[in-house]
C-alpha atoms as a PDB file:
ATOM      1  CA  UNK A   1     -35.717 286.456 -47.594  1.00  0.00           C
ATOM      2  CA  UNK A   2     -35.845 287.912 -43.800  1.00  0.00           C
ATOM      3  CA  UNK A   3     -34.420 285.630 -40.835  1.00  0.00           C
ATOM      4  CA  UNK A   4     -37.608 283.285 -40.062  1.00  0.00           C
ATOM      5  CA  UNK A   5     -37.666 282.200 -43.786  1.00  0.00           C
ATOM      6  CA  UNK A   6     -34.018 281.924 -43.769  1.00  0.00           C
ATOM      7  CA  UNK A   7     -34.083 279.581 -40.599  1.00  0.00           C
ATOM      8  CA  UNK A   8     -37.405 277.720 -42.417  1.00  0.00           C
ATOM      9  CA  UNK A   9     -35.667 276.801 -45.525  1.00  0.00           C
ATOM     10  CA  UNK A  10     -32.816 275.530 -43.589  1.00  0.00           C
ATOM     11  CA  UNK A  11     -35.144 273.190 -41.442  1.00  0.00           C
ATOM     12  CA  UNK A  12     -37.239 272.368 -44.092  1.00  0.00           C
ATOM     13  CA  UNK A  13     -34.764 271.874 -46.589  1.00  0.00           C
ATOM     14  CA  UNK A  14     -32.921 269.215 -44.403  1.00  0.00           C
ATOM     15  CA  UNK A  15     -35.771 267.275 -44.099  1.00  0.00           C
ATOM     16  CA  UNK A  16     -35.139 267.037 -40.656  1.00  0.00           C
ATOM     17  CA  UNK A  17     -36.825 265.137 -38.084  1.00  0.00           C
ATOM     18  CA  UNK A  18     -36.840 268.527 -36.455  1.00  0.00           C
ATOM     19  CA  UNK A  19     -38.873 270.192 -38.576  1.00  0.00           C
ATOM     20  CA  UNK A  20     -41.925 267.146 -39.004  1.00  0.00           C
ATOM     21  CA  UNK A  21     -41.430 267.301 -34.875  1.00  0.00           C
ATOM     22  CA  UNK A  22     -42.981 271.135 -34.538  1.00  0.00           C
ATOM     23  CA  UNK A  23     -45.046 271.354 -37.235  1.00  0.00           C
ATOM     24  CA  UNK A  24     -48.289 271.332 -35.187  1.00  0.00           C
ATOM     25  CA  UNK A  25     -46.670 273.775 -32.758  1.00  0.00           C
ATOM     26  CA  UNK A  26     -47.829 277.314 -31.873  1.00  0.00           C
ATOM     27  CA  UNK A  27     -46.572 279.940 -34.393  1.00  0.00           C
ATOM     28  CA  UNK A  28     -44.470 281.365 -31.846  1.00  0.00           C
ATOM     29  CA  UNK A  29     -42.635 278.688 -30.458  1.00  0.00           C
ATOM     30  CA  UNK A  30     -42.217 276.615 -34.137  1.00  0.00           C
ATOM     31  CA  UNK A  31     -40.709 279.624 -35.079  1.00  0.00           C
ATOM     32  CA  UNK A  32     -38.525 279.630 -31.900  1.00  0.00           C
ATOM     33  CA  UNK A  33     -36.887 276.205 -32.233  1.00  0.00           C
ATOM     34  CA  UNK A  34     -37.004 276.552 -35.798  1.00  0.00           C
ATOM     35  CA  UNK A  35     -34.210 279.009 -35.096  1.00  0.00           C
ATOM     36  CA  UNK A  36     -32.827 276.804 -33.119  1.00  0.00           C
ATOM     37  CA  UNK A  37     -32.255 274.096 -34.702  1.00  0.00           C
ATOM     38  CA  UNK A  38     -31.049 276.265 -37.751  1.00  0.00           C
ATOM     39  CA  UNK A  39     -28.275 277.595 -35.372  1.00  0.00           C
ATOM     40  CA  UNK A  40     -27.013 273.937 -34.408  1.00  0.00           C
ATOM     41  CA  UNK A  41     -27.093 272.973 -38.698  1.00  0.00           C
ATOM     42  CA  UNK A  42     -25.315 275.557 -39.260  1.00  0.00           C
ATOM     43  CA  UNK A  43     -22.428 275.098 -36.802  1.00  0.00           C
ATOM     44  CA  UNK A  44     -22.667 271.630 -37.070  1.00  0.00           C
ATOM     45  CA  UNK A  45     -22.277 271.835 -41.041  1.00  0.00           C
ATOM     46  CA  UNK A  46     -18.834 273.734 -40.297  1.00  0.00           C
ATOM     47  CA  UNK A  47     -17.618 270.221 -38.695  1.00  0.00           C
ATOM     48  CA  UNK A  48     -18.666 267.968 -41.175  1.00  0.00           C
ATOM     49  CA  UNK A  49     -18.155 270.099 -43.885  1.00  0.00           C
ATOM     50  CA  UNK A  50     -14.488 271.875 -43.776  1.00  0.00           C
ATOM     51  CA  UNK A  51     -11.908 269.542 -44.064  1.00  0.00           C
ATOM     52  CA  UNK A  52      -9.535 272.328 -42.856  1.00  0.00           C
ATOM     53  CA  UNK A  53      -8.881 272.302 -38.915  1.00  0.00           C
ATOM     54  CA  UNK A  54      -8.080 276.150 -38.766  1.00  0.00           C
ATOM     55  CA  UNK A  55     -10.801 277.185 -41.113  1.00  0.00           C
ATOM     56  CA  UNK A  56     -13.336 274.929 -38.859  1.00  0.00           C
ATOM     57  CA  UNK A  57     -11.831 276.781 -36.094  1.00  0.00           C
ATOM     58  CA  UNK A  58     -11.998 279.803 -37.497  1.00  0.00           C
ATOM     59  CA  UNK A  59     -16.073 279.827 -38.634  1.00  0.00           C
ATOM     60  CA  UNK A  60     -16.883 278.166 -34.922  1.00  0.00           C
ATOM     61  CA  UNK A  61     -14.992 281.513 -33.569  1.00  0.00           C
ATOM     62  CA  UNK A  62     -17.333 283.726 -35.712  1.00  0.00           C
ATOM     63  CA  UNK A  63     -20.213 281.756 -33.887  1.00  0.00           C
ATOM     64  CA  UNK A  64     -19.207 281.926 -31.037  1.00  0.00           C
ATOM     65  CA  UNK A  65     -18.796 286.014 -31.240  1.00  0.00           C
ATOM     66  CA  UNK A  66     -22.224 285.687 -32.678  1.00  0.00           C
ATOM     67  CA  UNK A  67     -23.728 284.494 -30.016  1.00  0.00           C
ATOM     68  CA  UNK A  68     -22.046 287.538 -27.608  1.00  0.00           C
ATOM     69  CA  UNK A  69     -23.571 289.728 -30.486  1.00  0.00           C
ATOM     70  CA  UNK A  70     -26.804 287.993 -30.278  1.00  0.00           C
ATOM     71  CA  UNK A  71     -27.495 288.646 -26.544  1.00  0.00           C
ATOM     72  CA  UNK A  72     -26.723 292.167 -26.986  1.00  0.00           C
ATOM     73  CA  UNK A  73     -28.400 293.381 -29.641  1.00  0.00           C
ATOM     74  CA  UNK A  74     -25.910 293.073 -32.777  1.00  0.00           C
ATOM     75  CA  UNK A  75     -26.305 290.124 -34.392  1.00  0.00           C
ATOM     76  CA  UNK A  76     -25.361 289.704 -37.810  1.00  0.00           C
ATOM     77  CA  UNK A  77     -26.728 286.152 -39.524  1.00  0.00           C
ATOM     78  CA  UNK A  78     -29.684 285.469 -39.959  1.00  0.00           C
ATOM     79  CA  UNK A  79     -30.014 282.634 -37.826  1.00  0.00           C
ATOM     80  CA  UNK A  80     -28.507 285.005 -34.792  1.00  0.00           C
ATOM     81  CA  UNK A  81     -30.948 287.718 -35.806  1.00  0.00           C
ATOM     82  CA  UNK A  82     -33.778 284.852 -35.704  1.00  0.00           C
ATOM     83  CA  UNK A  83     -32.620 283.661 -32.088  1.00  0.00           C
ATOM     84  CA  UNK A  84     -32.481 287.102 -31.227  1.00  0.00           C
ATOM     85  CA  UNK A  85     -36.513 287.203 -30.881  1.00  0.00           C
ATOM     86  CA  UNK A  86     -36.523 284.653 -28.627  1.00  0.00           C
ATOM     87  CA  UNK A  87     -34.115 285.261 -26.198  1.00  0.00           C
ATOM     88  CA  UNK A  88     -35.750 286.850 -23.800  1.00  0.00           C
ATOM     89  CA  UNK A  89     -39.358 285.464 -24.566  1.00  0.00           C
ATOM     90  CA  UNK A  90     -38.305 281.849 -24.216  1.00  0.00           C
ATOM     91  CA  UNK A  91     -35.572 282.556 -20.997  1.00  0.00           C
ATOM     92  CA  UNK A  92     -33.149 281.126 -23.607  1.00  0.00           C
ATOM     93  CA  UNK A  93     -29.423 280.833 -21.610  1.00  0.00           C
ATOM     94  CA  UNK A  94     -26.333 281.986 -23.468  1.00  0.00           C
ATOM     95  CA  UNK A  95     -24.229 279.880 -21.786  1.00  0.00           C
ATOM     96  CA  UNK A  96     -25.858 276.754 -23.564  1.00  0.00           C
ATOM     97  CA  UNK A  97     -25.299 277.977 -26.860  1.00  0.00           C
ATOM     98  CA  UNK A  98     -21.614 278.139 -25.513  1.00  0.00           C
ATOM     99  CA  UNK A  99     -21.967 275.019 -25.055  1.00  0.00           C
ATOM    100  CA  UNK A 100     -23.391 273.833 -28.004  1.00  0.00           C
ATOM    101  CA  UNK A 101     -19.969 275.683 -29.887  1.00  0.00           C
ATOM    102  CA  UNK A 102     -17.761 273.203 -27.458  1.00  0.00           C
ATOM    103  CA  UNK A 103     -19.444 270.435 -28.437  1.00  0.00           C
ATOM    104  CA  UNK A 104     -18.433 271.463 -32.160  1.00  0.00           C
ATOM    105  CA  UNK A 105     -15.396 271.991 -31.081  1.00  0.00           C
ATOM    106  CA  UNK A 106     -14.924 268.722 -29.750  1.00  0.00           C
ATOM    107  CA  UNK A 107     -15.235 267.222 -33.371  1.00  0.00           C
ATOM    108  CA  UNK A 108     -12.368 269.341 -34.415  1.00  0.00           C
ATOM    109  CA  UNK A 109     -10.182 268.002 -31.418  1.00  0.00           C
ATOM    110  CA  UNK A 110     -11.011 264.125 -31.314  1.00  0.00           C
ATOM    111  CA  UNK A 111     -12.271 261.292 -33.346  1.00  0.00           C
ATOM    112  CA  UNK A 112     -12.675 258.613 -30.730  1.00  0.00           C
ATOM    113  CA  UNK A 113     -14.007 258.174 -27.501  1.00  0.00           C
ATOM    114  CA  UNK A 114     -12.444 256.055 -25.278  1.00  0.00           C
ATOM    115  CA  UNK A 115     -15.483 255.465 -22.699  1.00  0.00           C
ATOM    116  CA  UNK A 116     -18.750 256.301 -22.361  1.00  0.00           C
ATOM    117  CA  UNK A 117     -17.885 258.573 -19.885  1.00  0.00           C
ATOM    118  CA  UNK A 118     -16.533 260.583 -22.041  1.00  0.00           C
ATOM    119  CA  UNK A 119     -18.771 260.066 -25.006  1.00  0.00           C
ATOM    120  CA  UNK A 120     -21.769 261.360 -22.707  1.00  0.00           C
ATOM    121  CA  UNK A 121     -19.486 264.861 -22.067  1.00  0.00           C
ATOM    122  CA  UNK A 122     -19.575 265.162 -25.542  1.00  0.00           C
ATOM    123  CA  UNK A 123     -23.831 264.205 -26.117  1.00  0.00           C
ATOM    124  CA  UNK A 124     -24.712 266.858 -23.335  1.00  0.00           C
ATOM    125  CA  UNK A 125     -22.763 269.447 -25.541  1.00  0.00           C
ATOM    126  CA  UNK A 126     -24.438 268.973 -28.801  1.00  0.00           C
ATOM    127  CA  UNK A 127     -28.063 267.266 -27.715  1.00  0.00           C
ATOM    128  CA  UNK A 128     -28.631 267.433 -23.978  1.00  0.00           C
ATOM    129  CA  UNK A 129     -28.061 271.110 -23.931  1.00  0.00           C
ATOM    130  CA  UNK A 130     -30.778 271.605 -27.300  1.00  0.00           C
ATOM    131  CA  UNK A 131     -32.633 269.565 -25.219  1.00  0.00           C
ATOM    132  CA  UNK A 132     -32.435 272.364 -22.190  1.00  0.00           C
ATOM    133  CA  UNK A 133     -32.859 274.976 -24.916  1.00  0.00           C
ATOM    134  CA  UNK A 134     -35.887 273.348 -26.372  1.00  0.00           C
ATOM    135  CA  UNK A 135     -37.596 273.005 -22.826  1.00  0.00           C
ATOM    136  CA  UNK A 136     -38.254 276.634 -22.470  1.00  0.00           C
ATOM    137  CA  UNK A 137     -39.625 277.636 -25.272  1.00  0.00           C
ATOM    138  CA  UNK A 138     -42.279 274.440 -24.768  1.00  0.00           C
ATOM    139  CA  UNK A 139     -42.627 275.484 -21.412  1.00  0.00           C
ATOM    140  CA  UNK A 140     -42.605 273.943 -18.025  1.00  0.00           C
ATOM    141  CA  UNK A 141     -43.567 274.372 -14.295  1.00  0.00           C
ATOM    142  CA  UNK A 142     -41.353 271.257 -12.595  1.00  0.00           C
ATOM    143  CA  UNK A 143     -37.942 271.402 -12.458  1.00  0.00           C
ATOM    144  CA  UNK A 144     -37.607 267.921 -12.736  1.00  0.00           C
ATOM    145  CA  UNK A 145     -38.582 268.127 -16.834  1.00  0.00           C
ATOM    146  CA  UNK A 146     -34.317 269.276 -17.197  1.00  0.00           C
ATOM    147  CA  UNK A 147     -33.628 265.837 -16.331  1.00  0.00           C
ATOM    148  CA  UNK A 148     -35.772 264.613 -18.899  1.00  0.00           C
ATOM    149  CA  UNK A 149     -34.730 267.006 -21.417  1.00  0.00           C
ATOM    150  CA  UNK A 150     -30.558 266.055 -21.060  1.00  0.00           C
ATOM    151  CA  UNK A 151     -32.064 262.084 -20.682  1.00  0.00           C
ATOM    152  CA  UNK A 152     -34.238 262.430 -23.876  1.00  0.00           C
ATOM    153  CA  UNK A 153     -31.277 264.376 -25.677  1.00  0.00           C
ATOM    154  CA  UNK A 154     -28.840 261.849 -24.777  1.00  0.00           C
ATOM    155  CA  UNK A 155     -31.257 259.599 -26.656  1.00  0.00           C
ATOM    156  CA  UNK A 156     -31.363 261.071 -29.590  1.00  0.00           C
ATOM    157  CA  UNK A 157     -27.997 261.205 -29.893  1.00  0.00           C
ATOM    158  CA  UNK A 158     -27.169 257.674 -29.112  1.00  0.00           C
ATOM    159  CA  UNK A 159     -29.718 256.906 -31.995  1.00  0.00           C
ATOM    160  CA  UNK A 160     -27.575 258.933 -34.299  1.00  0.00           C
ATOM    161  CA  UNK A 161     -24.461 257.858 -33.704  1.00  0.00           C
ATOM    162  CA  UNK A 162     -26.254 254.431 -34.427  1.00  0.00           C
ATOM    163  CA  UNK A 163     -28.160 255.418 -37.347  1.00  0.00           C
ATOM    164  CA  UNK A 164     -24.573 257.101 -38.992  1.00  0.00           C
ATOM    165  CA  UNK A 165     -21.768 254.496 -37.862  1.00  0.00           C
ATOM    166  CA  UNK A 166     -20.815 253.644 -41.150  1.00  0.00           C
ATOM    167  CA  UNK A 167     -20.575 257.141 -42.434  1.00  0.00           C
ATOM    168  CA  UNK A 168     -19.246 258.012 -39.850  1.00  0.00           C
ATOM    169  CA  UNK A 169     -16.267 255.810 -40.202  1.00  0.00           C
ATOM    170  CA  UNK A 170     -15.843 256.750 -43.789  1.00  0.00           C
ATOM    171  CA  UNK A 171     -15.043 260.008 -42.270  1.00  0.00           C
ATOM    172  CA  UNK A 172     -12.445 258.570 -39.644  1.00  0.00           C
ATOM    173  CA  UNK A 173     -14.687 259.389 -36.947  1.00  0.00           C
ATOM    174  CA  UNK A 174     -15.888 256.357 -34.159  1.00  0.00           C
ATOM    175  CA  UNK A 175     -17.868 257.463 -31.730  1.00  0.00           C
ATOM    176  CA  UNK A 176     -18.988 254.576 -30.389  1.00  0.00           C
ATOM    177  CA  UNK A 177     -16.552 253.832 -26.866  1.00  0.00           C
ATOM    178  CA  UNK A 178     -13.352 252.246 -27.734  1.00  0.00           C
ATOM    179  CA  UNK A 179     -13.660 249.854 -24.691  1.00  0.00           C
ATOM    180  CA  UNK A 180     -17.020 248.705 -25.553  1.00  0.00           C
ATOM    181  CA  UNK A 181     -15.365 247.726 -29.559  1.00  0.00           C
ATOM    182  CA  UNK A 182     -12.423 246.297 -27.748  1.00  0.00           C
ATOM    183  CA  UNK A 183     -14.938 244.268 -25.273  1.00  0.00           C
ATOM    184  CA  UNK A 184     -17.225 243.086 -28.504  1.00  0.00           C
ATOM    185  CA  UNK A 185     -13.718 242.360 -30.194  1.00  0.00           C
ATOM    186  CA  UNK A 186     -14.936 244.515 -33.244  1.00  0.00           C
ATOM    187  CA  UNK A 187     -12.238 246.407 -34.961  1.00  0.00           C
ATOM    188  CA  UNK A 188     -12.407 249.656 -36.206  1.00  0.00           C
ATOM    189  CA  UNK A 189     -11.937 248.059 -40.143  1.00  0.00           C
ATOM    190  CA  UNK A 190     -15.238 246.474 -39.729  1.00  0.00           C
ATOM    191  CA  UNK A 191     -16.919 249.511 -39.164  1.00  0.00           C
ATOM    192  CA  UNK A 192     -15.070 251.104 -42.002  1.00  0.00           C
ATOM    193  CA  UNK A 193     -15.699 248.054 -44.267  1.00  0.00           C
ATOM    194  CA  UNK A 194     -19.328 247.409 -43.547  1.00  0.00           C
ATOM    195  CA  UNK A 195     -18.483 243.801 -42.020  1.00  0.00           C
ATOM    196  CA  UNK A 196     -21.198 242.572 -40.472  1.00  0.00           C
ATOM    197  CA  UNK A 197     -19.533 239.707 -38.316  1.00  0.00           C
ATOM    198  CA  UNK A 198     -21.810 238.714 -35.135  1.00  0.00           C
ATOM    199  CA  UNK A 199     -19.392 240.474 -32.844  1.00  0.00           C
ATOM    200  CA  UNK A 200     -20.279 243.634 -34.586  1.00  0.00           C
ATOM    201  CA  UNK A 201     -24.622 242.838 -34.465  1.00  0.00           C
ATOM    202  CA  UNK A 202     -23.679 242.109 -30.619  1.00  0.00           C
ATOM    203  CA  UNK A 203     -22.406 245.534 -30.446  1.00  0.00           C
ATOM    204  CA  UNK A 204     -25.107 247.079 -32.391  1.00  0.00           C
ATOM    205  CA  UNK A 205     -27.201 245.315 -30.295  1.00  0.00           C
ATOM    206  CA  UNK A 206     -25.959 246.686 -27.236  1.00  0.00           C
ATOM    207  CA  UNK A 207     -25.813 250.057 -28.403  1.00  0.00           C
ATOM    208  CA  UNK A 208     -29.633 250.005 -29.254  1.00  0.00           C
ATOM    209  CA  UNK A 209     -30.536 248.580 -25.833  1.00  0.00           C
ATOM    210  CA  UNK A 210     -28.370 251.221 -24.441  1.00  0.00           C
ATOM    211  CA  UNK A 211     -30.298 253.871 -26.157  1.00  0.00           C
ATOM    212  CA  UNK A 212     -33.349 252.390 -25.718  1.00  0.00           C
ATOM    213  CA  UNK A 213     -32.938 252.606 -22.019  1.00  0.00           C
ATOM    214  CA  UNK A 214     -32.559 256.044 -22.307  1.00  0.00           C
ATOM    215  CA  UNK A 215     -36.282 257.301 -23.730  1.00  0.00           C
ATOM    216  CA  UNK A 216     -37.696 255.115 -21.510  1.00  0.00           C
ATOM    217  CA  UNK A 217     -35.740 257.078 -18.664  1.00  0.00           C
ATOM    218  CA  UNK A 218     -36.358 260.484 -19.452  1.00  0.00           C
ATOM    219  CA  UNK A 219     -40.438 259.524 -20.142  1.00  0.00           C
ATOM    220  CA  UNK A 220     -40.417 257.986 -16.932  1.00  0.00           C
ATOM    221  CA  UNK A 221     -38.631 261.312 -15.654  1.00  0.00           C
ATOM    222  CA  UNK A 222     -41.028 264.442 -17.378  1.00  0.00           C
ATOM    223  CA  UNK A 223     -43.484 265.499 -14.746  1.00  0.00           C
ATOM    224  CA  UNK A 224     -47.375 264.320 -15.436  1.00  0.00           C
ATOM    225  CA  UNK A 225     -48.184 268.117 -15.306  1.00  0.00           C
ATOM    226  CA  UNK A 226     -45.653 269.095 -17.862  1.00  0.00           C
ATOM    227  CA  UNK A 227     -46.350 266.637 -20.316  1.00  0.00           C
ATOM    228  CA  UNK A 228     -48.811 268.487 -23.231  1.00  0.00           C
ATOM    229  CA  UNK A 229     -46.493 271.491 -22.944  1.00  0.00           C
ATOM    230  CA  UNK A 230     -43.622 268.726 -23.928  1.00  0.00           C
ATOM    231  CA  UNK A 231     -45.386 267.398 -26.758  1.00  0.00           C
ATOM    232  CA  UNK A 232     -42.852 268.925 -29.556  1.00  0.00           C
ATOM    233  CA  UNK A 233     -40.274 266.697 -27.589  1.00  0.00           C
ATOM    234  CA  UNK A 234     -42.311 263.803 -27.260  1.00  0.00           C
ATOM    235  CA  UNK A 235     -43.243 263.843 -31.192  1.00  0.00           C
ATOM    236  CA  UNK A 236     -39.515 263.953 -32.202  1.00  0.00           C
ATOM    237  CA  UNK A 237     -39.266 261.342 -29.940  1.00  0.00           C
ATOM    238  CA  UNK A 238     -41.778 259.291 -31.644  1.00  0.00           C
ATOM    239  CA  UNK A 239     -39.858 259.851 -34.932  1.00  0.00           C
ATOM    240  CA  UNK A 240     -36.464 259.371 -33.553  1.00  0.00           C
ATOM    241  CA  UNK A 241     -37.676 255.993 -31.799  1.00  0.00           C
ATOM    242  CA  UNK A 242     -38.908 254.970 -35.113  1.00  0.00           C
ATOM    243  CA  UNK A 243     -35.476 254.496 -36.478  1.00  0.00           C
ATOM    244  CA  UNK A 244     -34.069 253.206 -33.619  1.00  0.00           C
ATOM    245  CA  UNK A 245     -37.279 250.503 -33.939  1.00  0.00           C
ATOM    246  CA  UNK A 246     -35.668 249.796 -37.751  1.00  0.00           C
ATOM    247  CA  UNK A 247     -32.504 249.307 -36.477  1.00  0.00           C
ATOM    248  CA  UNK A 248     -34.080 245.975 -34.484  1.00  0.00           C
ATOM    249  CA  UNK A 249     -35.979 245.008 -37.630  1.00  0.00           C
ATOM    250  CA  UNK A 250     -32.532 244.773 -39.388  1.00  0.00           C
ATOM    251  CA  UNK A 251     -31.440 242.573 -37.342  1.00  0.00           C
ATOM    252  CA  UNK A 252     -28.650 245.763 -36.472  1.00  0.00           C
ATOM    253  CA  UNK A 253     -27.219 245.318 -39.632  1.00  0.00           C
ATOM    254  CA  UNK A 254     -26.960 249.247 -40.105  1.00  0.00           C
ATOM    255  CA  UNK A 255     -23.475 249.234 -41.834  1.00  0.00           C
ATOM    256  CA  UNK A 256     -25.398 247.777 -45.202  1.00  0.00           C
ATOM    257  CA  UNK A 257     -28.523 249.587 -44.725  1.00  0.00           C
ATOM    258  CA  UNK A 258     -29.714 253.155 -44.863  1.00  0.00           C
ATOM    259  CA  UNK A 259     -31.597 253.894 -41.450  1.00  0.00           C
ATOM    260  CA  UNK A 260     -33.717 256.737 -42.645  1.00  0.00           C
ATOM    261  CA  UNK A 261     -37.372 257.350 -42.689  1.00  0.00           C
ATOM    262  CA  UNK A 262     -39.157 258.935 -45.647  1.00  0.00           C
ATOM    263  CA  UNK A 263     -40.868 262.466 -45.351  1.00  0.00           C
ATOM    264  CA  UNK A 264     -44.327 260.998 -45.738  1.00  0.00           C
ATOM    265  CA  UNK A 265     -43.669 258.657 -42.796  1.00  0.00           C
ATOM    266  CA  UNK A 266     -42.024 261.061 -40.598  1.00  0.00           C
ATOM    267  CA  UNK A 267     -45.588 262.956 -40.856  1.00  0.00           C
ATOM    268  CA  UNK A 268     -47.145 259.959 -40.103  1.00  0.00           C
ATOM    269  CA  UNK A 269     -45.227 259.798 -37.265  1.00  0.00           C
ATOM    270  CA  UNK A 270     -45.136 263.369 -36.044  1.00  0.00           C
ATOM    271  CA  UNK A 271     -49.504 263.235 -36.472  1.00  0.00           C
ATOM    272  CA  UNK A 272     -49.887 260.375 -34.496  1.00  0.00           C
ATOM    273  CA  UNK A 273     -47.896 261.141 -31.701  1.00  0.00           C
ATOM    274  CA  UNK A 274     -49.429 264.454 -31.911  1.00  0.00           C
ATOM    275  CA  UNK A 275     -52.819 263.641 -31.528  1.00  0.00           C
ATOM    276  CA  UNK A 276     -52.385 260.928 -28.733  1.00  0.00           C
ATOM    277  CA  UNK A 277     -50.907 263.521 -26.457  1.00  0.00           C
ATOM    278  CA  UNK A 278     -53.864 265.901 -27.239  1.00  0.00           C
ATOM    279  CA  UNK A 279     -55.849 263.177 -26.266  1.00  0.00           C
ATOM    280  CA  UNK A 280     -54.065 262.474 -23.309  1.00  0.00           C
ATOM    281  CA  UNK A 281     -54.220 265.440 -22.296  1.00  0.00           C
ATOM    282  CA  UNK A 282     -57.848 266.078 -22.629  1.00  0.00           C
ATOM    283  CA  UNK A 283     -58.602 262.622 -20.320  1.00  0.00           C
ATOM    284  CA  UNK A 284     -56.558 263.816 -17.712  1.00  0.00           C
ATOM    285  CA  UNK A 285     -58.527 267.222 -17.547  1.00  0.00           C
ATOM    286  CA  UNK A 286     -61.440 265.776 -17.551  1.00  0.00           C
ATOM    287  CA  UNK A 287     -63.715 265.858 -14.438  1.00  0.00           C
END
């Protein structure tokens, strides 16, 4: 198995929304963010997978050297030997895959976050930077499109912080602000014991408006001229919105219910979305 295999499986093993988002992508660049997003599963398996502080440490310290080796030349996994290609096509920064590791890092340090102040410090580490990431190897010509590539990132994370509350407090993390529980008066036992009082649909509630507010902000923000070289973006926005749309259909109630969509639908999804931008696209260069 070479690297672009390697980094394949790992997408399409996941069943990602990832992987449905670029599947209508050119070869070069769905092989680019494949590798990608294979780099930020496999750091961010280390976190939810070793229970062990140092040894999480540890493995995120290999990364991080791997992503020194990577711009020069050595690398040594076969996701860093994957990413290694696109580099210097795609104008890929090293310093965001820094910041990608401190993002990790983060979950190693804290559980909670007492604001969303702080909360958004730790979305621009593990989405809004992908986001930047992701932006150059679609391409773009305004400058503006970063804006709507941390917006749309902070989205998506929002949505799965959401979508994973539950598990997430099974795992003694909360990452939803600890002013905006004590505001709702929702403990952090309801979360843990799937309680569904209407304190805690109030919250839900006013996390999904919250998110909500944010894809509408960064499509308002992308630049009319960059907008078919954003599709990739736009589909896994489609997908992502999806099960944020769900989570209203519940009624919130996503401590008792599993907020996934199935493979076939995620296709569905990524299809649709695909071929309305090619056919926005194609109105807007008409004469």
């Amino acid at each position: 198995m070479n690297a672009e295999e390697y980094c394949q499986e790992q997408a399409a093993g996941s069943g990602s929304s990832f992987y449905y988002s670029f599947l209508f992508l050119p070869a070069e660049q769905r092989q680019a963010i494949t590798a990608l997003y294979a780099f930020c599963r496999e750091v961010d398996d280390i976190v939810d997978e070793c229970s062990e502080q140092t040894v999480a440490l540890v493995k995120l310290n290999w990364w991080r050297e791997e992503i020194a080796r990577i711009f020069h030349g050595q690398a040594q996994h076969p996701v860093g030997i994957a990413l290694a290609k696109s580099i210097q096509k795609f104008n890929l920064e090293e310093k965001h895959f820094y910041s990608i590791i401190e993002g990790m890092l983060m979950d190693t340090q804290q559980s909670r976050y007492q604001d969303f102040d702080a909360l958004s410090t730790y979305c621009y580490r593990v989405a809004g930077v992908v986001g930047l990431l992701a932006i150059e190897i679609f391409g773009y010509k305004n400058q503006a499109t970063k804006e709507y590539a941390e917006k749309l990132g902070l989205a998506f994370q929002l949505t799965n912080i959401l979508r994973d509350v539950h598990e997430d407090a099974t795992r003694d993390r909360i990452y939803l602000p600890l002013d905006e529980l004590e505001r709702f008066h929702v403990s952090e036992q309801d979360l843990l014991n799937g309680k569904m009082t209407d304190n805690v649909r109030e919250l839900f509630a006013f996390q999904t408006k919250r998110a909500e507010k944010c894809y509408q902000e960064a499509y308002q923000l992308l630049p009319t001229e960059d907008r078919f070289s954003q599709r990739g973006g736009l589909v896994m926005a489609a997908i992502y919105h999806a099960l944020l749309e769900r989570i209203q259909k519940i009624n919130y109630n996503v401590l008792n219910n599993s907020i996934r969509l199935s493979p076939l639908r995620k296709l569905w999804i990524a299809w649709r979305a695909y071929r309305n931008e090619v056919k926005l696209n194609k109105a807007s260069s008409a004469p």
